[in-house]
Protein backbone atom coordinates (compact mmCIF):
# COMPACT_ATOMS: atom_id res chain seq x y z
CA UNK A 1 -15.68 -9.54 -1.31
CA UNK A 2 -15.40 -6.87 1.04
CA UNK A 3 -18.25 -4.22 0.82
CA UNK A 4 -17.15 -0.67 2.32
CA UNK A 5 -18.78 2.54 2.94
CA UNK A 6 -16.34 5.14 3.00
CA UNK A 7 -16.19 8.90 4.28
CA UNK A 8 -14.25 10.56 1.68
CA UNK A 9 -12.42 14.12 1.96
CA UNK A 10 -13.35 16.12 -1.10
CA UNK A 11 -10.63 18.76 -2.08
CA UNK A 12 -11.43 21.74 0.02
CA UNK A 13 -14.79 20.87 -0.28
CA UNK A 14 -15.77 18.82 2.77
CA UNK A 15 -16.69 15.08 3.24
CA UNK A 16 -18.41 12.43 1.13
CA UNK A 17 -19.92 8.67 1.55
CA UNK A 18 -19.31 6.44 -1.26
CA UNK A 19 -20.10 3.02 -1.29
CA UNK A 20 -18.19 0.31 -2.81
CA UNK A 21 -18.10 -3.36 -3.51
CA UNK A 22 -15.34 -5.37 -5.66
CA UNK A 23 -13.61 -1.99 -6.63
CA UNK A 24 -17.08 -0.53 -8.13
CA UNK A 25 -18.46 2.56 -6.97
CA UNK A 26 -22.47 2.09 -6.05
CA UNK A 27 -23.43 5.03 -4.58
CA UNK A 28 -22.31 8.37 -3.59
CA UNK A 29 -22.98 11.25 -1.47
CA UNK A 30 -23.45 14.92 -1.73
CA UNK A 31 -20.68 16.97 -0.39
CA UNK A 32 -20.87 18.07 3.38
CA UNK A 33 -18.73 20.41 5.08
CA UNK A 34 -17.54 18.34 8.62
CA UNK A 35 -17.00 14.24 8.40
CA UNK A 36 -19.74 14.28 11.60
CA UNK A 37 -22.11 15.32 8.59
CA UNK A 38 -21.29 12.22 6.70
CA UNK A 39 -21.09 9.89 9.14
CA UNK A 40 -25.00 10.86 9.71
CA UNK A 41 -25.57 10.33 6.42
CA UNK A 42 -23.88 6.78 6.50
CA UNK A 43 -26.09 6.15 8.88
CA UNK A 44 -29.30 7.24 7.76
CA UNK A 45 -28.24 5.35 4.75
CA UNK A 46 -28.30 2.14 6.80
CA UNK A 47 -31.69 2.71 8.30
CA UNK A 48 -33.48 4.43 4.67
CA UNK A 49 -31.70 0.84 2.92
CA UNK A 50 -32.66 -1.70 6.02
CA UNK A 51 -36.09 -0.30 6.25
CA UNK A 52 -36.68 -0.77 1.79
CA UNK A 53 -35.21 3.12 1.62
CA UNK A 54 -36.96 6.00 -0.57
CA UNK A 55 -35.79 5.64 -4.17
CA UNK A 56 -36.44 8.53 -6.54
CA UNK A 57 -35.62 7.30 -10.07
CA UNK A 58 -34.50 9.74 -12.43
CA UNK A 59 -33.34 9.57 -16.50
CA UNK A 60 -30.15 11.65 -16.74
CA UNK A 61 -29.06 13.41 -19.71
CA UNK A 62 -27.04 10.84 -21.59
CA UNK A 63 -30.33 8.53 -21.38
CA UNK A 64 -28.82 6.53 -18.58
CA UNK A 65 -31.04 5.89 -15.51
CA UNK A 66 -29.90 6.29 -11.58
CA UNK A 67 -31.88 6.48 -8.34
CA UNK A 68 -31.27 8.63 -5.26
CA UNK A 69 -31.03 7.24 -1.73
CA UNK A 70 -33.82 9.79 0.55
CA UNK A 71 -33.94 10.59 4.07
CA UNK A 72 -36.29 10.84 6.23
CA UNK A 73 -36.70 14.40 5.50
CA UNK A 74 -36.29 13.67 1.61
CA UNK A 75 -32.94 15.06 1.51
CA UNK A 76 -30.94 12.93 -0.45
CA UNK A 77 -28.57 10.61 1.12
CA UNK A 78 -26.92 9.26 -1.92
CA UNK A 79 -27.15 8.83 -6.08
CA UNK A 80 -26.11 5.52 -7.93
CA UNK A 81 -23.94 5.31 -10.57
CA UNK A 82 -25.60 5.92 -13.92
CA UNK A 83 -27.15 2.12 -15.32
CA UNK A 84 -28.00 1.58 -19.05
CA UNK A 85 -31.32 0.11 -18.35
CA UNK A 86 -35.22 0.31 -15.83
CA UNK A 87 -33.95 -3.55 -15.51
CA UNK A 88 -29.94 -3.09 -14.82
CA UNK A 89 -31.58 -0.37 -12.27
CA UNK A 90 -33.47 -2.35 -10.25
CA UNK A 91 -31.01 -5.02 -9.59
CA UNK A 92 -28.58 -2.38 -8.37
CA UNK A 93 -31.18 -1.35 -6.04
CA UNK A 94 -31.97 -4.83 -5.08
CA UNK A 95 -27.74 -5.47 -4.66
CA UNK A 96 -27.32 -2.31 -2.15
CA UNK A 97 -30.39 -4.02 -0.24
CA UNK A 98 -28.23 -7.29 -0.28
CA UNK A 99 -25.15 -5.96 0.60
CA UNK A 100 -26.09 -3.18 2.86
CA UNK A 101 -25.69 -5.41 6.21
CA UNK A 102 -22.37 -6.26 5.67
CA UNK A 103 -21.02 -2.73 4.86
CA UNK A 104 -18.07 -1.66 7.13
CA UNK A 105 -17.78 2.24 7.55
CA UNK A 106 -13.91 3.70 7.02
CA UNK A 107 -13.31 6.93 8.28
CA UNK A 108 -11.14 9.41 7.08
């Protein structure tokens, strides 16, 4: 199953990274305003992931839980889709983890 991490043009917005695996959506990026912007993210991505990453957990409004992706800095990199459960959570964290190494970047 092919596992991509995409830089995504955002309607007169600028760039995103989402990444995907068997048609799902995992994670996605905040909107920047050049693709060079997002292809740094990508990357930090990578290294924040490879290197067991800064999670920040958070409980959004609807009672569903996500996690954001930090940098180095503690900007964030990228949020997860929203997950019903602490437990369906952390084994979307622990899936990214898995999958990260095999991620192949598309460009716009």
């Amino acid at each position: 199953m092919s596992v991509a991490l995409t830089i995504a043009a955002v309607e007169d917005q600028g760039y995103r990274l989402i990444l995907s695996h068997a048609g799902r959506q995992l994670l996605c990026g905040p909107v920047r305003p050049g693709p060079h912007e997002a292809v740094s993210d990508a990357e930090a991505l990578r290294q924040a992931v490879a290197l067991d990453g800064r999670y920040q957990l958070e409980r959004d409004s609807s009672g569903g839980y996500r996690f954001r992706v930090l940098g180095e800095s503690g900007c964030t990199l990228a949020v997860s889709t929203p997950h019903p459960t602490p437990y369906s959570l952390g084994q979307a964290i622990a899936t990214i983890k898995e999958l990260m190494p095999q991620v192949e970047l598309v460009l716009p």
